[in-house]
Protein backbone atom coordinates (compact mmCIF):
# COMPACT_ATOMS: atom_id res chain seq x y z
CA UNK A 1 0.03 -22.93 -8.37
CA UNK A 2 1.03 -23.41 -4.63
CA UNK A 3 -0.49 -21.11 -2.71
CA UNK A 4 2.12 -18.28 -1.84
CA UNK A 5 0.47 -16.21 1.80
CA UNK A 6 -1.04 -18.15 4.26
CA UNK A 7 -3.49 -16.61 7.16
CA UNK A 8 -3.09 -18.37 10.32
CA UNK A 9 -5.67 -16.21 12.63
CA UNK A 10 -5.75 -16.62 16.28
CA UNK A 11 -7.65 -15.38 18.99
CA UNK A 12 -6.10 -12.02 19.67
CA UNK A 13 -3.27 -12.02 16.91
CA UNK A 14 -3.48 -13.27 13.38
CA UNK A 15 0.26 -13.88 11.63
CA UNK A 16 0.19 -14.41 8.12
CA UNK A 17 3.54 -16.12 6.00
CA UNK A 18 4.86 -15.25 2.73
CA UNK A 19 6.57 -18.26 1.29
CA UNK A 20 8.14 -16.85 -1.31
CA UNK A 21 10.66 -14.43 0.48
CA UNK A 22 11.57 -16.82 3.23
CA UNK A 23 14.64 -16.89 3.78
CA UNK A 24 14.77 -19.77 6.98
CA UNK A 25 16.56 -17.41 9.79
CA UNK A 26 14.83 -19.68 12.29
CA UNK A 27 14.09 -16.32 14.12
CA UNK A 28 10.45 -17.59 14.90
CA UNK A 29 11.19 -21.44 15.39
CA UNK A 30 14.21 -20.34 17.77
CA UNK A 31 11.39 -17.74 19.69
CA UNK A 32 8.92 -20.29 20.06
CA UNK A 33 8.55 -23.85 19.16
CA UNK A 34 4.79 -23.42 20.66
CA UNK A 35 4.04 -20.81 18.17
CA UNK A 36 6.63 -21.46 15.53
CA UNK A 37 7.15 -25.16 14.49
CA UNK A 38 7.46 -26.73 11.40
CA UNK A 39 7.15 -30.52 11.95
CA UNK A 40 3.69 -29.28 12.84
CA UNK A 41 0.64 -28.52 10.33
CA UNK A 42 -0.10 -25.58 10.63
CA UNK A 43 3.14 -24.98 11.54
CA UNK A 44 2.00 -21.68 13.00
CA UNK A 45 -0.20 -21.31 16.40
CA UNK A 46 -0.69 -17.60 17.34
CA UNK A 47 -2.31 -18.78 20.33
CA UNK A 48 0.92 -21.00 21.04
CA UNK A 49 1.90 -17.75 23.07
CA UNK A 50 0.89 -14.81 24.46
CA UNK A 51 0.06 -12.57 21.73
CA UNK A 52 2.72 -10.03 22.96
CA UNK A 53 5.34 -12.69 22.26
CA UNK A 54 3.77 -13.55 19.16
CA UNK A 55 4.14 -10.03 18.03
CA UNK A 56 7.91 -9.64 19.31
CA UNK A 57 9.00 -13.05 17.29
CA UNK A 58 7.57 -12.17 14.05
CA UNK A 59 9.41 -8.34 14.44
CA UNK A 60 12.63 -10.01 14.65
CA UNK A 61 12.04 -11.99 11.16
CA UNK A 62 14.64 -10.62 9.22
CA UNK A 63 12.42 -10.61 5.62
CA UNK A 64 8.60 -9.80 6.22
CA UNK A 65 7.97 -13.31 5.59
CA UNK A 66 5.62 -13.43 8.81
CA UNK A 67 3.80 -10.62 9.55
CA UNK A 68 1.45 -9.61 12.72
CA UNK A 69 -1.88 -7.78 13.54
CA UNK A 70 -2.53 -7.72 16.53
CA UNK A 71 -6.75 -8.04 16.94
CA UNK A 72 -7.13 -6.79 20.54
CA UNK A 73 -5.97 -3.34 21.33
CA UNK A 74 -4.74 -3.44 24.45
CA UNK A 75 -1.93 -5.79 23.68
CA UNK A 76 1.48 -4.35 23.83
CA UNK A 77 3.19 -3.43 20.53
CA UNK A 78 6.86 -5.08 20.18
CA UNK A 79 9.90 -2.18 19.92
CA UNK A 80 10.70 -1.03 16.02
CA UNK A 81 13.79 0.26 14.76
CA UNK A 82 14.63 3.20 15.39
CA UNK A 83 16.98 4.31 12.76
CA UNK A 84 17.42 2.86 8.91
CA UNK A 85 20.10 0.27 8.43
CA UNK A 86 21.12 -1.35 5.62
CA UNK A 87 22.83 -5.09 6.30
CA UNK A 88 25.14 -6.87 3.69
CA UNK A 89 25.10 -10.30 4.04
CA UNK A 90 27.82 -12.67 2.44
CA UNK A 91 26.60 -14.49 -0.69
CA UNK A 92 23.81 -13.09 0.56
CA UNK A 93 20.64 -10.28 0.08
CA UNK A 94 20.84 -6.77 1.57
CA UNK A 95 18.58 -7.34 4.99
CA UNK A 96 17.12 -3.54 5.71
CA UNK A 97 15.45 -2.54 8.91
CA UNK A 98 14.20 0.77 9.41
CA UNK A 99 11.15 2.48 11.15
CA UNK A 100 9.62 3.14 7.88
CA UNK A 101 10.46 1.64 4.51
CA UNK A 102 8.55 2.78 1.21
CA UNK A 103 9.13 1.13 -2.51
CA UNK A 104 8.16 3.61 -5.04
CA UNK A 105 6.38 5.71 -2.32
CA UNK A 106 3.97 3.02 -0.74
CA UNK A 107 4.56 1.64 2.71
CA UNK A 108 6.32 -1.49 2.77
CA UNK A 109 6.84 -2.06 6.34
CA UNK A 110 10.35 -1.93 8.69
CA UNK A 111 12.22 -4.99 7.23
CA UNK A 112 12.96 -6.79 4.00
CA UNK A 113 15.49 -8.84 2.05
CA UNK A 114 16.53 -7.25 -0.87
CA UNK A 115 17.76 -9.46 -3.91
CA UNK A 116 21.14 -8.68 -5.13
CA UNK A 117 22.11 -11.67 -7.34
CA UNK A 118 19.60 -10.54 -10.03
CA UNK A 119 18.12 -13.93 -10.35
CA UNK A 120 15.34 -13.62 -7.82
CA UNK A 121 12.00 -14.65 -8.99
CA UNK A 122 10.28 -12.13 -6.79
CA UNK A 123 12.11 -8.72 -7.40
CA UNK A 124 13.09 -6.45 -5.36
CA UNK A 125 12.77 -9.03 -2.66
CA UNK A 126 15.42 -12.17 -1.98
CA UNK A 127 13.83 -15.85 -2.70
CA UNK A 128 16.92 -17.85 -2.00
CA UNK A 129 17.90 -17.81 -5.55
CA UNK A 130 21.43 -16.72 -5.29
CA UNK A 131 22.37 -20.17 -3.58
CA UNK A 132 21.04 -21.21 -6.65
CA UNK A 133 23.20 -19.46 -8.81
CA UNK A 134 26.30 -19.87 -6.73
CA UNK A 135 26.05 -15.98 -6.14
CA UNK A 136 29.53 -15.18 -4.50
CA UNK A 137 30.64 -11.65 -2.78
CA UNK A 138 32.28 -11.79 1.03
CA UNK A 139 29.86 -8.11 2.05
CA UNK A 140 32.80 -6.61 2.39
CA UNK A 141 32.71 -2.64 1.84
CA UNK A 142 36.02 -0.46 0.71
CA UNK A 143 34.94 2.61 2.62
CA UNK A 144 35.27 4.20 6.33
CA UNK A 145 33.13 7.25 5.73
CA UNK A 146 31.16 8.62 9.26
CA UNK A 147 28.94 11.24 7.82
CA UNK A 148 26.60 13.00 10.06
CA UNK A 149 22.61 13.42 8.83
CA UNK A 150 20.12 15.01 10.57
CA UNK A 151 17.44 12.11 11.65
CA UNK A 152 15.02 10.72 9.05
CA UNK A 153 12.26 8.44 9.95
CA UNK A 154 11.44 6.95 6.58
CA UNK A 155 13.72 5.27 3.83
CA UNK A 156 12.28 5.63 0.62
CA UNK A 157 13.53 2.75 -1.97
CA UNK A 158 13.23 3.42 -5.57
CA UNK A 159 13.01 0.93 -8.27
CA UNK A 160 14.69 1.52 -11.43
CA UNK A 161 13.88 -0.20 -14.40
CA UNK A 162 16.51 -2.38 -15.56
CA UNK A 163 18.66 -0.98 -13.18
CA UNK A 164 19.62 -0.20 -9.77
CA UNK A 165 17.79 0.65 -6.24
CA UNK A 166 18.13 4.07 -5.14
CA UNK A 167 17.93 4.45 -1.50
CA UNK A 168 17.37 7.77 -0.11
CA UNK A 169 17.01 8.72 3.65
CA UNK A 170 19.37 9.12 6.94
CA UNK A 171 21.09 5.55 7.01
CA UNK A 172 23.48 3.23 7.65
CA UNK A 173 25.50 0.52 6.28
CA UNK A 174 27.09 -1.83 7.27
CA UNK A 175 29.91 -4.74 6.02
CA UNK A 176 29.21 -8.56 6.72
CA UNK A 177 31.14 -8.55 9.21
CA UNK A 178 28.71 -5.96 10.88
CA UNK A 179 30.92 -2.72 10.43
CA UNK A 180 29.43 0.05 9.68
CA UNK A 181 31.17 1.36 6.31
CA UNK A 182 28.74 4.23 5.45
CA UNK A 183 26.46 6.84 6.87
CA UNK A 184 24.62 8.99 3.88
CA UNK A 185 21.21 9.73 2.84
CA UNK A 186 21.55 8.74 -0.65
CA UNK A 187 22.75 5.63 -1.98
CA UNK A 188 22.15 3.49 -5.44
CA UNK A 189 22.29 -0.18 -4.79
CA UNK A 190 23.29 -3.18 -7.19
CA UNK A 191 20.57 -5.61 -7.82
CA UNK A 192 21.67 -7.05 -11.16
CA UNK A 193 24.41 -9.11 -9.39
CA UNK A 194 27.57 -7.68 -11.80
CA UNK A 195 28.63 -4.51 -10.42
CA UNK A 196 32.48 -4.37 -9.71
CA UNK A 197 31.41 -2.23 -6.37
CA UNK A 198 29.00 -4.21 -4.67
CA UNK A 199 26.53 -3.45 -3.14
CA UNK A 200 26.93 -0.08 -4.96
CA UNK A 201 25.60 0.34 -8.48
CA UNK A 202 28.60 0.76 -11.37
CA UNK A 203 26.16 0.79 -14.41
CA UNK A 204 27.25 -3.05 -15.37
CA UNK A 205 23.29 -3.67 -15.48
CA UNK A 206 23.42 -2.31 -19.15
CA UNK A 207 25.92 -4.33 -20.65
CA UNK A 208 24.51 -7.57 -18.79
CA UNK A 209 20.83 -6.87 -20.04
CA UNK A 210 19.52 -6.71 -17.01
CA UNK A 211 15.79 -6.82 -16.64
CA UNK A 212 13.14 -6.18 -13.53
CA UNK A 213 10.58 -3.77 -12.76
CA UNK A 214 10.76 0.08 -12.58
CA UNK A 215 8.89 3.11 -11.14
């Protein structure tokens, strides 16, 4: 089996890639074709740049895929988001970013992919199956709401099985197109690919016989 994480370590940061959930933004390669460059083996160098640079580049990837420790203290930690939003991308996974995100209540970072085709290999998480599949919604969203929330720090994901995400914490999200179409603190997401309501969960997951991973 191909190896699926890979540890590049360097001398003051070590960055370490997840195959799997890739998704090939090119945030990294675009950041630094020193650090970043895949012509190259191994394609990553954390010493290609200074390690606060390193850090900053791999913040920006959109999925987790790379991920940073930094191994001296005294290096500078890159900006985080400060609020939770939730991105709907055309054809396309659910990108979140948010200060804090937890899957059934353990830390998962501040930014993931999130399958909603149904066919990913690697649930929750996007592995480029819904090109695959010909998965086809524009991320468009029929709704205007502006709620007000008071602030939340954290957005805590929950995995039902055979069904839907629930989402729960202050948030936002937003169309394709960038708009933002919602602001709540609870929300139950479609990630069997079938609802009617996308990204929103309409209970289709039943009659398709949908099947991933629970609580």
């Amino acid at each position: 089996m191909k190896q699926r994480i890979t540890l590049y370590k360097g001398k003051s940061v070590e960055v370490t890639y997840d195959s799997a959930i890739c998704l090939h933004a090119s945030e990294c390669t675009n950041g630094s074709s020193r650090a970043f460059n895949p012509k190259r083996n191994p394609w990553v160098d954390p010493n290609g740049e200074d390690p606060a640079s390193v850090l900053s580049i791999v913040a920006r990837c959109p999925t987790s895929a790379l991920r940073a420790r930094k191994l001296d203290p005294e290096i500078e930690d890159p900006k985080l988001p400060t609020t939770s939003k939730i991105q709907v991308t055309a054809d396309g996974p659910l990108f979140i970013h948010s200060p804090d995100i937890k899957i059934n209540g353990a830390s998962a970072g501040n930014r993931m992919a999130l399958c909603r085709c149904g066919a990913s290999s690697h649930k929750p998480f996007c592995d480029r199956s819904h090109k695959t599949i010909g998965f086809d919604d524009p991320g468009a969203i029929n709704s205007d709401v502006r709620a007000t929330f008071t602030q939340d720090t954290s957005l805590r994901l929950t995995l039902c099985e055979d069904g839907p995400i629930i989402a729960e914490g202050a948030m936002e999200i937003r169309t394709a197109s960038g708009r933002v179409a919602l602001r709540t603190q609870r929300v139950v997401l479609c990630r069997c690919g079938g609802s009617k309501n996308k990204p929103f969960c309409d209970g289709r997951h039943e009659a398709l016989g949908f099947k991933a991973n629970g609580v």
